[in-house]
C-alpha atoms as a PDB file:
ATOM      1  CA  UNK A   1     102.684 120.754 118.295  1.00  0.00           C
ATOM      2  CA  UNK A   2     106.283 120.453 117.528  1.00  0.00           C
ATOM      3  CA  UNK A   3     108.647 117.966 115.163  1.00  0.00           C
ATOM      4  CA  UNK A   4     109.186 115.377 117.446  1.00  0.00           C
ATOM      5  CA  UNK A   5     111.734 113.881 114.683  1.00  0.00           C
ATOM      6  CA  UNK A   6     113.861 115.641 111.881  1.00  0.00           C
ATOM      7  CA  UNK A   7     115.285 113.733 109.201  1.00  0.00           C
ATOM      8  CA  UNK A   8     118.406 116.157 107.687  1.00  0.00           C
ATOM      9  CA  UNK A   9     120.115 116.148 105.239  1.00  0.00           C
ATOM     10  CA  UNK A  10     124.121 117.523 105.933  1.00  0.00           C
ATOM     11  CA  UNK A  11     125.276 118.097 102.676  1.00  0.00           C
ATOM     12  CA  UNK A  12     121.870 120.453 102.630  1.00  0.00           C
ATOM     13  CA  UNK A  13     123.712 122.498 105.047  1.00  0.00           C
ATOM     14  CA  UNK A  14     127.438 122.531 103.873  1.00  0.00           C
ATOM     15  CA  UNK A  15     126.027 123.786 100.783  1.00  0.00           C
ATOM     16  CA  UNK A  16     123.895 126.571 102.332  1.00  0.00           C
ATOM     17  CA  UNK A  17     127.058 127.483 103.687  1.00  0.00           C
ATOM     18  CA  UNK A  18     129.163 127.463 101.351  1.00  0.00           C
ATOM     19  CA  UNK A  19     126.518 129.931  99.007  1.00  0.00           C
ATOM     20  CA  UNK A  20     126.682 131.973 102.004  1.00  0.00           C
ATOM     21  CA  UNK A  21     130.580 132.490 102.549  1.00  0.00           C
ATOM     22  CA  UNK A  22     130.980 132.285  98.605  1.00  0.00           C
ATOM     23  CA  UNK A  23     128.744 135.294  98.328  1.00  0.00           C
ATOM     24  CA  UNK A  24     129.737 137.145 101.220  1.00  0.00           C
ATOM     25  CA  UNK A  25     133.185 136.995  99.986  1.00  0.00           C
ATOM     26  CA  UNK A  26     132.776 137.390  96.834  1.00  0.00           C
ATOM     27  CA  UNK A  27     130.959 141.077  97.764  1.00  0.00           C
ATOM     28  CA  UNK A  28     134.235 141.730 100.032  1.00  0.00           C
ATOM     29  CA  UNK A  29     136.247 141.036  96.888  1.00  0.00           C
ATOM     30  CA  UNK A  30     137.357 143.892  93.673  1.00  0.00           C
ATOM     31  CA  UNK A  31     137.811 140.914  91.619  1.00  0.00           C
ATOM     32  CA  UNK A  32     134.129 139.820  92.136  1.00  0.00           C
ATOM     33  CA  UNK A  33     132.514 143.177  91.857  1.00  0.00           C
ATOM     34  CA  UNK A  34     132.543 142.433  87.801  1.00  0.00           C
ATOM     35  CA  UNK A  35     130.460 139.038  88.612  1.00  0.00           C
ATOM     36  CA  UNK A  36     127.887 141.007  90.839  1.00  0.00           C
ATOM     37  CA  UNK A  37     127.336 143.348  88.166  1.00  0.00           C
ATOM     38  CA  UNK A  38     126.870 140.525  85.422  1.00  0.00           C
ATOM     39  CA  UNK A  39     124.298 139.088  87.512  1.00  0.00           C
ATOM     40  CA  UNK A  40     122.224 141.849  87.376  1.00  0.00           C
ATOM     41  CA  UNK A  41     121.567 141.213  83.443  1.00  0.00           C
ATOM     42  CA  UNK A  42     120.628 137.949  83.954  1.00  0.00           C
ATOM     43  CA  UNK A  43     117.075 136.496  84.149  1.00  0.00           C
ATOM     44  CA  UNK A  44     115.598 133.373  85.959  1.00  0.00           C
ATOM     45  CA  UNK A  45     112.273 132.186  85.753  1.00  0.00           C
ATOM     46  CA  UNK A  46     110.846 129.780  88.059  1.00  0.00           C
ATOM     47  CA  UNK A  47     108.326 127.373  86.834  1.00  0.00           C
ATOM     48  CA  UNK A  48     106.250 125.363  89.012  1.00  0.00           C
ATOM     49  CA  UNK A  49     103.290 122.559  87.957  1.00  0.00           C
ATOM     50  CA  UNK A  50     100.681 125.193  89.015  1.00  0.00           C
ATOM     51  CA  UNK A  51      99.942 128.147  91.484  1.00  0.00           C
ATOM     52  CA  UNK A  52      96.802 126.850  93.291  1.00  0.00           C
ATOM     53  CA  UNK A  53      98.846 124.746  96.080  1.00  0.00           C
ATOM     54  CA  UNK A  54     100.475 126.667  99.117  1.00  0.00           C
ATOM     55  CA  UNK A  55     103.949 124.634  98.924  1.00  0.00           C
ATOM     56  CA  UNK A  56     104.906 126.463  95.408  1.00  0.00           C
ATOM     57  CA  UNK A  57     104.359 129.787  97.346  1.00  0.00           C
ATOM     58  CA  UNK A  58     107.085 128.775  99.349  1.00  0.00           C
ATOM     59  CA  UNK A  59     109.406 127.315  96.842  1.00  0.00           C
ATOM     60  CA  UNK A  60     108.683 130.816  95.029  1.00  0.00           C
ATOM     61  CA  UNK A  61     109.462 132.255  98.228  1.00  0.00           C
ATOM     62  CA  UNK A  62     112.686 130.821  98.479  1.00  0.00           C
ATOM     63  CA  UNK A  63     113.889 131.548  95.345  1.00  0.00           C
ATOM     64  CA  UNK A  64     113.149 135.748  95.726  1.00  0.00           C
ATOM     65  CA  UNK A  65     114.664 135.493  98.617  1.00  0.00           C
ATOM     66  CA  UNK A  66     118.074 134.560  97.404  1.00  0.00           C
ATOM     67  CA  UNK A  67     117.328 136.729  93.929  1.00  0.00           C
ATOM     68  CA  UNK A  68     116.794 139.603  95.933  1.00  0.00           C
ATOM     69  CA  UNK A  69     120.292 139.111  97.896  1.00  0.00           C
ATOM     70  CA  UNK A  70     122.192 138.381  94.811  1.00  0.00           C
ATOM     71  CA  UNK A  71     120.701 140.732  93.169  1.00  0.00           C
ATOM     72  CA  UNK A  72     119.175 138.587  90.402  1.00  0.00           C
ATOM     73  CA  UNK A  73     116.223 139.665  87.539  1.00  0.00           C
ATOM     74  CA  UNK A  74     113.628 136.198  88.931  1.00  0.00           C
ATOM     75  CA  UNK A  75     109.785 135.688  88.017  1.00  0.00           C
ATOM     76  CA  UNK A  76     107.698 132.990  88.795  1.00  0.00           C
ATOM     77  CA  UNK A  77     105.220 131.682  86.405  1.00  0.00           C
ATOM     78  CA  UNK A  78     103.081 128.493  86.172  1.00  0.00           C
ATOM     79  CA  UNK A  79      99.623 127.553  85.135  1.00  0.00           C
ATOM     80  CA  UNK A  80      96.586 128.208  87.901  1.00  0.00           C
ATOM     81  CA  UNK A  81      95.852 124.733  88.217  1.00  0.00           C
ATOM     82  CA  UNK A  82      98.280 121.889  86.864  1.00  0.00           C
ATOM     83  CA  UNK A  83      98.020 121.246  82.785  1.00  0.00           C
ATOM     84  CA  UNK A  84     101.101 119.750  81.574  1.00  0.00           C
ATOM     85  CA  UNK A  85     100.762 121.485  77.877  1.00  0.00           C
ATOM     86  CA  UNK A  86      99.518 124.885  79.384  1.00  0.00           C
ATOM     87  CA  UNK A  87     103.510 124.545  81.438  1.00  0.00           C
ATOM     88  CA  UNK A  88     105.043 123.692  78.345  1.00  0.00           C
ATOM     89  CA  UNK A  89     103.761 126.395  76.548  1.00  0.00           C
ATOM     90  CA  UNK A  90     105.023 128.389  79.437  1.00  0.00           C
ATOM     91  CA  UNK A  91     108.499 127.253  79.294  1.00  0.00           C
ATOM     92  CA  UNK A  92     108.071 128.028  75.332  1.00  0.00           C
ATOM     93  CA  UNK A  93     107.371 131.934  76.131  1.00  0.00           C
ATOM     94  CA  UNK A  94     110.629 132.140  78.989  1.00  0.00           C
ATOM     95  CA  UNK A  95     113.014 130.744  76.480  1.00  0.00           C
ATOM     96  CA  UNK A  96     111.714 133.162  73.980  1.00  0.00           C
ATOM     97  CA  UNK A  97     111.313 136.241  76.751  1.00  0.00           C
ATOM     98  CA  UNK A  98     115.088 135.563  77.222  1.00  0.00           C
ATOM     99  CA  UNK A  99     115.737 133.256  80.185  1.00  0.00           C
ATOM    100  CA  UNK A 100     119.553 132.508  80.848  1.00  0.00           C
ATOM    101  CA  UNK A 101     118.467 129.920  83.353  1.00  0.00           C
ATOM    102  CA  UNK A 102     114.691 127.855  84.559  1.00  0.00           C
ATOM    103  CA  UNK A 103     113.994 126.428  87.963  1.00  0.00           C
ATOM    104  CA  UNK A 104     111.742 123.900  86.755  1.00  0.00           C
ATOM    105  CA  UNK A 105     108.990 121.572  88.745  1.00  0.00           C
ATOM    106  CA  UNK A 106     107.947 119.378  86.053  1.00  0.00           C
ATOM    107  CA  UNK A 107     104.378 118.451  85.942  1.00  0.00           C
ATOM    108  CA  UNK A 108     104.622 115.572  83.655  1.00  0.00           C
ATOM    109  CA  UNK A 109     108.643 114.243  83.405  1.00  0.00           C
ATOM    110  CA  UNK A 110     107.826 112.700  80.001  1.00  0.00           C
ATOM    111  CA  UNK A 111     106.105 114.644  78.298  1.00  0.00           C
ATOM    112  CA  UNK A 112     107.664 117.756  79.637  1.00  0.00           C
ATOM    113  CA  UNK A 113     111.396 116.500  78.296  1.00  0.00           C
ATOM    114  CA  UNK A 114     110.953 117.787  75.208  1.00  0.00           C
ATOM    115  CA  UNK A 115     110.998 121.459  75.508  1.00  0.00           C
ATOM    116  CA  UNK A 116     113.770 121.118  77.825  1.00  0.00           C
ATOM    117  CA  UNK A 117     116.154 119.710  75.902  1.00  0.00           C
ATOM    118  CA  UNK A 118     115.370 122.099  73.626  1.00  0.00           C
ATOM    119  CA  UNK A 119     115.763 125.398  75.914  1.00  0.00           C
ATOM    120  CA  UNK A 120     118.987 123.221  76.947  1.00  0.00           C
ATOM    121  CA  UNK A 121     120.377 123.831  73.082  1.00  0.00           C
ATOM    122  CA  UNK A 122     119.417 127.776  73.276  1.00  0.00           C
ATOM    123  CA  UNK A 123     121.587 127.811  76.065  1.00  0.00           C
ATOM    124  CA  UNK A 124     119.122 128.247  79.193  1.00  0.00           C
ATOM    125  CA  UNK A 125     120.859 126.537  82.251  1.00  0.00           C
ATOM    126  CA  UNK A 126     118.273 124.092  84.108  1.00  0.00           C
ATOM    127  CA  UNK A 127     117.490 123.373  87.697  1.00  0.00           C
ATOM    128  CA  UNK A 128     115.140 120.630  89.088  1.00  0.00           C
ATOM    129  CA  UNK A 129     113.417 121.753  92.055  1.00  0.00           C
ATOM    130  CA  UNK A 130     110.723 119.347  93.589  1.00  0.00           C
ATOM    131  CA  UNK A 131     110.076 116.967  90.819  1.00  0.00           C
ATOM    132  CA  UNK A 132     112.710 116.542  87.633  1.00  0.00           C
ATOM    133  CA  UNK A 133     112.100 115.558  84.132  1.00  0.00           C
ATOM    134  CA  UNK A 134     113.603 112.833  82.203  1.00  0.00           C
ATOM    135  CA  UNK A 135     116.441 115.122  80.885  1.00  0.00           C
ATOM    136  CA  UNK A 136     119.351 115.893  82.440  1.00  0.00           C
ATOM    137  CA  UNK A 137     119.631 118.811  84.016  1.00  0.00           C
ATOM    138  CA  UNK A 138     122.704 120.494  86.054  1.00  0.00           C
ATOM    139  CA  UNK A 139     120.986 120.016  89.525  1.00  0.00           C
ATOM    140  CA  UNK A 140     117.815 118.644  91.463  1.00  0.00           C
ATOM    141  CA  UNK A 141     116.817 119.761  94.503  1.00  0.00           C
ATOM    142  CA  UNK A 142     114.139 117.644  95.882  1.00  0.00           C
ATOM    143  CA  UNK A 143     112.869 114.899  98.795  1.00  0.00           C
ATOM    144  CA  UNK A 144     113.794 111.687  98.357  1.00  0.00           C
ATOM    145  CA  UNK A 145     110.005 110.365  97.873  1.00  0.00           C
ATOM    146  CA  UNK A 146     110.222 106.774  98.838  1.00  0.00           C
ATOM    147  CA  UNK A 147     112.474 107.331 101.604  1.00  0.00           C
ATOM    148  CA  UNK A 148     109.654 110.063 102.891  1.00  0.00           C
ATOM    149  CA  UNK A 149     107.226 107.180 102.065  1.00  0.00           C
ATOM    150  CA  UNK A 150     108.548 104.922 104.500  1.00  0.00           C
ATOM    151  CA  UNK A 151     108.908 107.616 107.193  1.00  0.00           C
ATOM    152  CA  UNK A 152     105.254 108.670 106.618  1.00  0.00           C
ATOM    153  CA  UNK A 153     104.432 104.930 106.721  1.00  0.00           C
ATOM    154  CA  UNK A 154     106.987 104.420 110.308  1.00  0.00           C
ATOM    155  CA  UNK A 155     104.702 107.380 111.362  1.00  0.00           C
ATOM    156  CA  UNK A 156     101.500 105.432 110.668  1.00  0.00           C
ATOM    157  CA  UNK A 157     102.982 102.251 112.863  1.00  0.00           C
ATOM    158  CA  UNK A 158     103.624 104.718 115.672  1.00  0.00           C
ATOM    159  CA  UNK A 159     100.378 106.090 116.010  1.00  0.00           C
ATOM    160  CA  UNK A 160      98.369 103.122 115.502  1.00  0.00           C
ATOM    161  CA  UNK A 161     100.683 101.559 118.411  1.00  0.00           C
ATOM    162  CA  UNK A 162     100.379 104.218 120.615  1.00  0.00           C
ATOM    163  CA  UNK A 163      96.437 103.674 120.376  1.00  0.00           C
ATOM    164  CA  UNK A 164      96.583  99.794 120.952  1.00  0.00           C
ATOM    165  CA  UNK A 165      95.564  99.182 117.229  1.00  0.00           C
ATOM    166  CA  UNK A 166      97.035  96.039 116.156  1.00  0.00           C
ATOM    167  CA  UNK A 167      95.667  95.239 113.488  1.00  0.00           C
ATOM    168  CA  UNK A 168      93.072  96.390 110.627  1.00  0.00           C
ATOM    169  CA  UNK A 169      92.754  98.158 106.755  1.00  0.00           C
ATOM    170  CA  UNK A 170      94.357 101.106 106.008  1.00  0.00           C
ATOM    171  CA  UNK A 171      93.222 103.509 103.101  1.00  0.00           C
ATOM    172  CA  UNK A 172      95.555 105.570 100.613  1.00  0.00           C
ATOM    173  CA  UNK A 173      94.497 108.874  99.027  1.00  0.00           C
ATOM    174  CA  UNK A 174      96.647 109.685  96.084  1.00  0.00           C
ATOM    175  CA  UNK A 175      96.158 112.419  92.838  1.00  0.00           C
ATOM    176  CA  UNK A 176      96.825 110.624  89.391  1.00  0.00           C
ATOM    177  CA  UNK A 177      99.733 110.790  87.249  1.00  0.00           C
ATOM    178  CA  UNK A 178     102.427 112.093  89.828  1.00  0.00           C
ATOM    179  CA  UNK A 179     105.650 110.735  90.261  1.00  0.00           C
ATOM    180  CA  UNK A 180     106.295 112.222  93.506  1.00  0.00           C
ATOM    181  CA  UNK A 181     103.251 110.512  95.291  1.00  0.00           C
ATOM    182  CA  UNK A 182     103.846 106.998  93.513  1.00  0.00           C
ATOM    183  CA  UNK A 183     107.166 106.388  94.969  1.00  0.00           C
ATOM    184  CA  UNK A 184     105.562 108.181  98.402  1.00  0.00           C
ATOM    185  CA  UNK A 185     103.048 105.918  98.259  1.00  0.00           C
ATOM    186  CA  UNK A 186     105.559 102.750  97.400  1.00  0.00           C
ATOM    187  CA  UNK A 187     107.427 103.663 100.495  1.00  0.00           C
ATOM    188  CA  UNK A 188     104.740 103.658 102.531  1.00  0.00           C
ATOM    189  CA  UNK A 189     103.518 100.186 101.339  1.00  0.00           C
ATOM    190  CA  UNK A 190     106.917  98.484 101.885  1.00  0.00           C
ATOM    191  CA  UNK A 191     107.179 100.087 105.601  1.00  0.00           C
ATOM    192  CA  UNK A 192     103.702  98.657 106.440  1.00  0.00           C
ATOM    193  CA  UNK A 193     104.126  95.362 104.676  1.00  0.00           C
ATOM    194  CA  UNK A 194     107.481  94.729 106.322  1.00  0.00           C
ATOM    195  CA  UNK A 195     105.320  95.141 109.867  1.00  0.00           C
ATOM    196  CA  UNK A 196     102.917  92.456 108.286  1.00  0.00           C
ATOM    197  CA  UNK A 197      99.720  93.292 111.080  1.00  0.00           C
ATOM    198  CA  UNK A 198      97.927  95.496 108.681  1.00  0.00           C
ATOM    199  CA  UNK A 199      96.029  95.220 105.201  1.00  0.00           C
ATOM    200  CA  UNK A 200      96.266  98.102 102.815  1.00  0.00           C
ATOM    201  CA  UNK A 201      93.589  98.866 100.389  1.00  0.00           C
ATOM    202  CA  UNK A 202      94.129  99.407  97.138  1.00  0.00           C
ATOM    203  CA  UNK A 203      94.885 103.273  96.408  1.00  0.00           C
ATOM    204  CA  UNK A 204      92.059 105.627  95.456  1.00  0.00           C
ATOM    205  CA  UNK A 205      93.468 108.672  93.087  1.00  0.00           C
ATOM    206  CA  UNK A 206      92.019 111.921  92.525  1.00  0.00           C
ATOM    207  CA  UNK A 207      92.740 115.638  90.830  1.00  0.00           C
ATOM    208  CA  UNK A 208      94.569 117.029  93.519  1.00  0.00           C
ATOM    209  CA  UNK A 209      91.301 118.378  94.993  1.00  0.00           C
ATOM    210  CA  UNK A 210      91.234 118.269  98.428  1.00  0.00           C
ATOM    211  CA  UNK A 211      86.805 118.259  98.438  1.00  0.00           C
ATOM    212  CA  UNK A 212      87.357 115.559  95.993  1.00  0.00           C
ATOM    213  CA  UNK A 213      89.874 113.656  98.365  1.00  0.00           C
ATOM    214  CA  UNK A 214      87.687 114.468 101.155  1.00  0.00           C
ATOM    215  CA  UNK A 215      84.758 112.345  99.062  1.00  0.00           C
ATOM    216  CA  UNK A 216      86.612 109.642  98.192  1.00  0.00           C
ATOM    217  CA  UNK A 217      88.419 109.366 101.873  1.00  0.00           C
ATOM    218  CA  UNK A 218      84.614 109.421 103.167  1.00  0.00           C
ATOM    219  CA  UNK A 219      83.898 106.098 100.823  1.00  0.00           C
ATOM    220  CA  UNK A 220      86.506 104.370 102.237  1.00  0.00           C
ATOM    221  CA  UNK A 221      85.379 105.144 105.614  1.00  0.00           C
ATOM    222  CA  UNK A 222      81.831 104.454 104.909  1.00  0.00           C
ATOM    223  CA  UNK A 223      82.813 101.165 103.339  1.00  0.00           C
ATOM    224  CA  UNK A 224      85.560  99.331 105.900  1.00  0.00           C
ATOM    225  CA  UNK A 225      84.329  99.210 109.236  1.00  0.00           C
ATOM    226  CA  UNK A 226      87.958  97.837 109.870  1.00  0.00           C
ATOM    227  CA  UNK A 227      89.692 101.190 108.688  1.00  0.00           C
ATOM    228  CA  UNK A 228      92.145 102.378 110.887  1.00  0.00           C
ATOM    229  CA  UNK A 229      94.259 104.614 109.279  1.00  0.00           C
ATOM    230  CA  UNK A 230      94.504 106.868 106.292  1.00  0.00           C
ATOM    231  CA  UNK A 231      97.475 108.596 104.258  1.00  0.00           C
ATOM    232  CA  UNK A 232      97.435 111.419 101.950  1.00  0.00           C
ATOM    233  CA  UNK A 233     100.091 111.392  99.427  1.00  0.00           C
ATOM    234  CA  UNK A 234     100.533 115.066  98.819  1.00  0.00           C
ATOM    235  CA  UNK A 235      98.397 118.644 100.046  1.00  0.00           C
ATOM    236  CA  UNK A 236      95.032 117.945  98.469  1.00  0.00           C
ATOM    237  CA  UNK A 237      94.766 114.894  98.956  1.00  0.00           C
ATOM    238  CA  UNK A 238      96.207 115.112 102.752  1.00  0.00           C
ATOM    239  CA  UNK A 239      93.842 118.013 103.269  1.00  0.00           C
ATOM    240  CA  UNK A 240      90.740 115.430 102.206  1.00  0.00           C
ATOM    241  CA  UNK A 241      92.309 112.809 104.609  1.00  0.00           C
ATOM    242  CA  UNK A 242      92.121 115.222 107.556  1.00  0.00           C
ATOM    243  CA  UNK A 243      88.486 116.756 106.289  1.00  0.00           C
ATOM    244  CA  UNK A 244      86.578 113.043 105.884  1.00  0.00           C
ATOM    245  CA  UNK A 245      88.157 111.974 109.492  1.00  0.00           C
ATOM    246  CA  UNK A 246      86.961 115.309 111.103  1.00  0.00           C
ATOM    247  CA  UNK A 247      83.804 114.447 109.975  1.00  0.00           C
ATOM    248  CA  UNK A 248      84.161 110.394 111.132  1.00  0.00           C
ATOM    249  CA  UNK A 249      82.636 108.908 113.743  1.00  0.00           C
ATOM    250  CA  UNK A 250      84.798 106.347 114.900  1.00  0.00           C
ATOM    251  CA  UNK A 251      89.233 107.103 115.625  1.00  0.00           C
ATOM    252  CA  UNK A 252      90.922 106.738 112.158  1.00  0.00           C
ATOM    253  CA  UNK A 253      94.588 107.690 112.001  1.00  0.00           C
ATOM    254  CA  UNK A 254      95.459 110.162 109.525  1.00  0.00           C
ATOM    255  CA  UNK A 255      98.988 110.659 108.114  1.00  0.00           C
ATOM    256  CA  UNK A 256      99.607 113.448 106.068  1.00  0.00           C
ATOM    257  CA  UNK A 257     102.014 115.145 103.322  1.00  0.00           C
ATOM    258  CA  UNK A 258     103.166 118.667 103.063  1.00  0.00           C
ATOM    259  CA  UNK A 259     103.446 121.422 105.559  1.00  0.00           C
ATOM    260  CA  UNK A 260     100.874 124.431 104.484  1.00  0.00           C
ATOM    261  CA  UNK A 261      98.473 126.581 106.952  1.00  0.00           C
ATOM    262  CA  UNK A 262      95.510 124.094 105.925  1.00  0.00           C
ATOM    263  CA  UNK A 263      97.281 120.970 107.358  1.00  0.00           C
ATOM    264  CA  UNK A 264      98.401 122.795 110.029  1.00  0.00           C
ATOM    265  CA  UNK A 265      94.788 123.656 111.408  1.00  0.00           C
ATOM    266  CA  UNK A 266      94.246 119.887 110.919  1.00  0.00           C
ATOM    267  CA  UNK A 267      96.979 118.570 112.939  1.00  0.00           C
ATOM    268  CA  UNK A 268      96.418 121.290 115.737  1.00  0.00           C
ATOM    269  CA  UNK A 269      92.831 119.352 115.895  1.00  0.00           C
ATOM    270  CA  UNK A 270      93.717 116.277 115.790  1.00  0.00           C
ATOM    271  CA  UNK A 271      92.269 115.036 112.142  1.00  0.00           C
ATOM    272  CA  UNK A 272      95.698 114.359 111.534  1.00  0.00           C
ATOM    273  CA  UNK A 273      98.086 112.592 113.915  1.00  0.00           C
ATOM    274  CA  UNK A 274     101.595 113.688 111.795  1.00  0.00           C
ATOM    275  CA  UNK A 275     102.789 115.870 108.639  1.00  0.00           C
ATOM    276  CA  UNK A 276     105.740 114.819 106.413  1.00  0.00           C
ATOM    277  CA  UNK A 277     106.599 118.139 105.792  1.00  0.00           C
ATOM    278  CA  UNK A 278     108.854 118.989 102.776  1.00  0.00           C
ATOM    279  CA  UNK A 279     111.315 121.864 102.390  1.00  0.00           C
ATOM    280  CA  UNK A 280     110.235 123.799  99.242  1.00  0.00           C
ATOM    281  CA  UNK A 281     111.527 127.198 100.721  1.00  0.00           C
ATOM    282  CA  UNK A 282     115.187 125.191 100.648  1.00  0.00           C
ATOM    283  CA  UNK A 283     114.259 123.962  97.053  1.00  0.00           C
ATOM    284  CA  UNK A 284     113.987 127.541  95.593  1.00  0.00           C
ATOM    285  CA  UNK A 285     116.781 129.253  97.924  1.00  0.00           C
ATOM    286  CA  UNK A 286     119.458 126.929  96.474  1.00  0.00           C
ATOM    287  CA  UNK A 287     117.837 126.359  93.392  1.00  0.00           C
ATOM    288  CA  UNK A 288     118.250 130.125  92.747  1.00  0.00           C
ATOM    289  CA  UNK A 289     121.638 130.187  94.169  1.00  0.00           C
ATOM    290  CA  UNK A 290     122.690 127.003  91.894  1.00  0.00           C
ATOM    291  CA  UNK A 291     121.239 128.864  89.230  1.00  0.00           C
ATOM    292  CA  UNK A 292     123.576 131.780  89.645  1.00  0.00           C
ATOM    293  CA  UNK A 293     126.533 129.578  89.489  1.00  0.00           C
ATOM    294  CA  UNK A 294     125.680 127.625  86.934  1.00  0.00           C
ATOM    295  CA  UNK A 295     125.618 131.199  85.066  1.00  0.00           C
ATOM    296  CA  UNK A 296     129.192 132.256  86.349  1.00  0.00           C
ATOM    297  CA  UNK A 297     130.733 129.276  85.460  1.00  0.00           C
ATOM    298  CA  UNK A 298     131.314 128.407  89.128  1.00  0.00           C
ATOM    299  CA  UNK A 299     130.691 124.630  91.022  1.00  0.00           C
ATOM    300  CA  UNK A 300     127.163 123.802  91.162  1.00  0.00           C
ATOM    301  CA  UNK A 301     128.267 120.443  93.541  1.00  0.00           C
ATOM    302  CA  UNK A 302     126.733 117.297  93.242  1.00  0.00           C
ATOM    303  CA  UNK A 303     123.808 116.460  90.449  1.00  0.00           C
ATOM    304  CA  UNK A 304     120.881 115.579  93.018  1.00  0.00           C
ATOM    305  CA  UNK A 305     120.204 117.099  96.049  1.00  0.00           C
ATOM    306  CA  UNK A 306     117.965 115.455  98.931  1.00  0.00           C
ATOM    307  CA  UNK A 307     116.695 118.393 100.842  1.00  0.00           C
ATOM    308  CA  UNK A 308     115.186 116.426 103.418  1.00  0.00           C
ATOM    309  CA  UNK A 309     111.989 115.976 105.314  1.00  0.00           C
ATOM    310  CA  UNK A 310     110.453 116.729 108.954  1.00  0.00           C
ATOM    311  CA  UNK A 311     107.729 114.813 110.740  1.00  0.00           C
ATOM    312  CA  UNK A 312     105.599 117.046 112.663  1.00  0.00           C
ATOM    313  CA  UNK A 313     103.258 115.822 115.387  1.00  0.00           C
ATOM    314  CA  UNK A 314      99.953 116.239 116.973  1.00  0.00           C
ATOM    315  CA  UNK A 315     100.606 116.427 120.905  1.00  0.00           C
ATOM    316  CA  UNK A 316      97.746 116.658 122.405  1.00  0.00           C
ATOM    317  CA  UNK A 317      95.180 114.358 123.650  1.00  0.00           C
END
């Protein structure tokens, strides 16, 4: 298994480097030593949509990474599963805990606009990582979802080729109410319409639940003799995808979303023919370092940052 085909994002890198050499330096530097200190009373909370998928653990990952280098006071906190009011509430308690800055995933970017603009006029600095809210913020760092839609749906047309399949239905597992997944799953539909040989069915949606996506992935199996392929729009539902076609008994491509240890194990067997695999560690590094400037009073760059996409294969049989 390897990524036959990276899509990257340059300015991703620049920017890494630039953190790197500004912090380096700045460490070399008397004048700086003030700014290292200041740092240190400074705290950052990272707060994701929930802490049951495996992709916030490496967003979270990211972010203590870089925390820990700069030398930064950083917790992450979210609700177990995803509840929009149960993050709010959340954000509520950081502002009032003392946050100077939030690294925000927002669950719902309407609803969750609120009670950022109003840690915004207390003076908390905000960062977008994965999935922003309807007000502004100084940065996002995230994938650009439909352009990761058509990949995943270029992905489909290459596998289906390489079997000979020409033609045929092809199934969409989504989870309701996410942003992320509806312009994932509008870029897929535009990269398989544009081909014109396929039909797509009309989207099922689901919790997030990947035993729940695995049910409703096994309906749409059980009812399309024609299906051909299948594409999960994030983890859970990807994880569903590769569980119901397992469990098939007839060749169904799968296509899949996010990189964790679950959809690993399904690609290594086959269940799934590719991953579009994110980079949330990326999200959280910067994010954290952007943070930290944004504090200092230093260049935080550009206002939205792609941070780009891989498409990792099955190679085997």
């Amino acid at each position: 298994m390897k990524a036959k085909r990276i899509i990257v994002n340059v300015g991703v890198i620049l920017i890494a480097l630039f953190i790197f050499t500004s912090w380096y330096g700045a460490r070399l530097k008397n004048e700086n030593r003030a700014a290292s200190a200041l740092t240190r009373r400074y705290n950052i909370y990272l707060i994701t949509t929930d802490k049951e998928y495996q992709y916030w653990n490496f967003v979270n990952q990211g972010a203590e990474d870089m925390a820990g280098a700069i030398g930064i006071n950083y917790v992450w906190e979210a609700p177990e599963r995803r509840n929009v009011m149960e993050q709010i509430a959340i954000i509520n308690q950081a502002v009032e805990a003392g946050a100077n800055a939030l690294l925000v995933a927002a669950d719902d970017p309407k609803n969750i606009s609120g009670v950022i603009e109003d840690a915004k006029a207390r003076g908390v600095k905000i960062i977008y990582v994965d999935s922003p809210a309807y007000e502004e913020a100084i940065t996002t760092l995230a994938t650009n979802n439909y352009e990761a839609g058509v990949i995943a749906g270029n992905a489909m047309l290459s596998k289906l080729e390489e079997r000979g399949i020409n033609s045929g239905y092809i199934g969409i597992v989504s989870v309701t109410d996410k942003a992320n997944s509806d312009l994932r799953e509008m870029g897929f539909r535009d990269a398989l319409g544009e081909d014109g040989r396929y039909t797509i069915l009309q989207t099922v949606f689901t919790g997030g639940d990947p035993l729940e996506a695995q049910v409703e992935a096994e309906r749409l199996i059980e009812h399309n003799n024609d299906l051909v392929g299948l594409f999960g729009t994030n983890e859970g539902a990807s994880e569903g995808v590769g569980y119901a076609i397992g469990e098939a008994d007839r060749e169904i491509i799968g296509i899949g979303f996010d990189r964790t240890d679950a959809m690993l194990e399904l690609l290594q067997e086959g269940n799934l023919k590719a991953i579009i695999a994110q980079n949330p560690y990326t999200m959280g590094y910067l994010g954290m370092a952007e943070a930290v400037a944004a504090l200092l009073g230093r260049s935080t760059g550009p206002s939205y940052i792609d941070t780009g996409v891989s498409v990792l294969e099955y190679t085997g049989e």
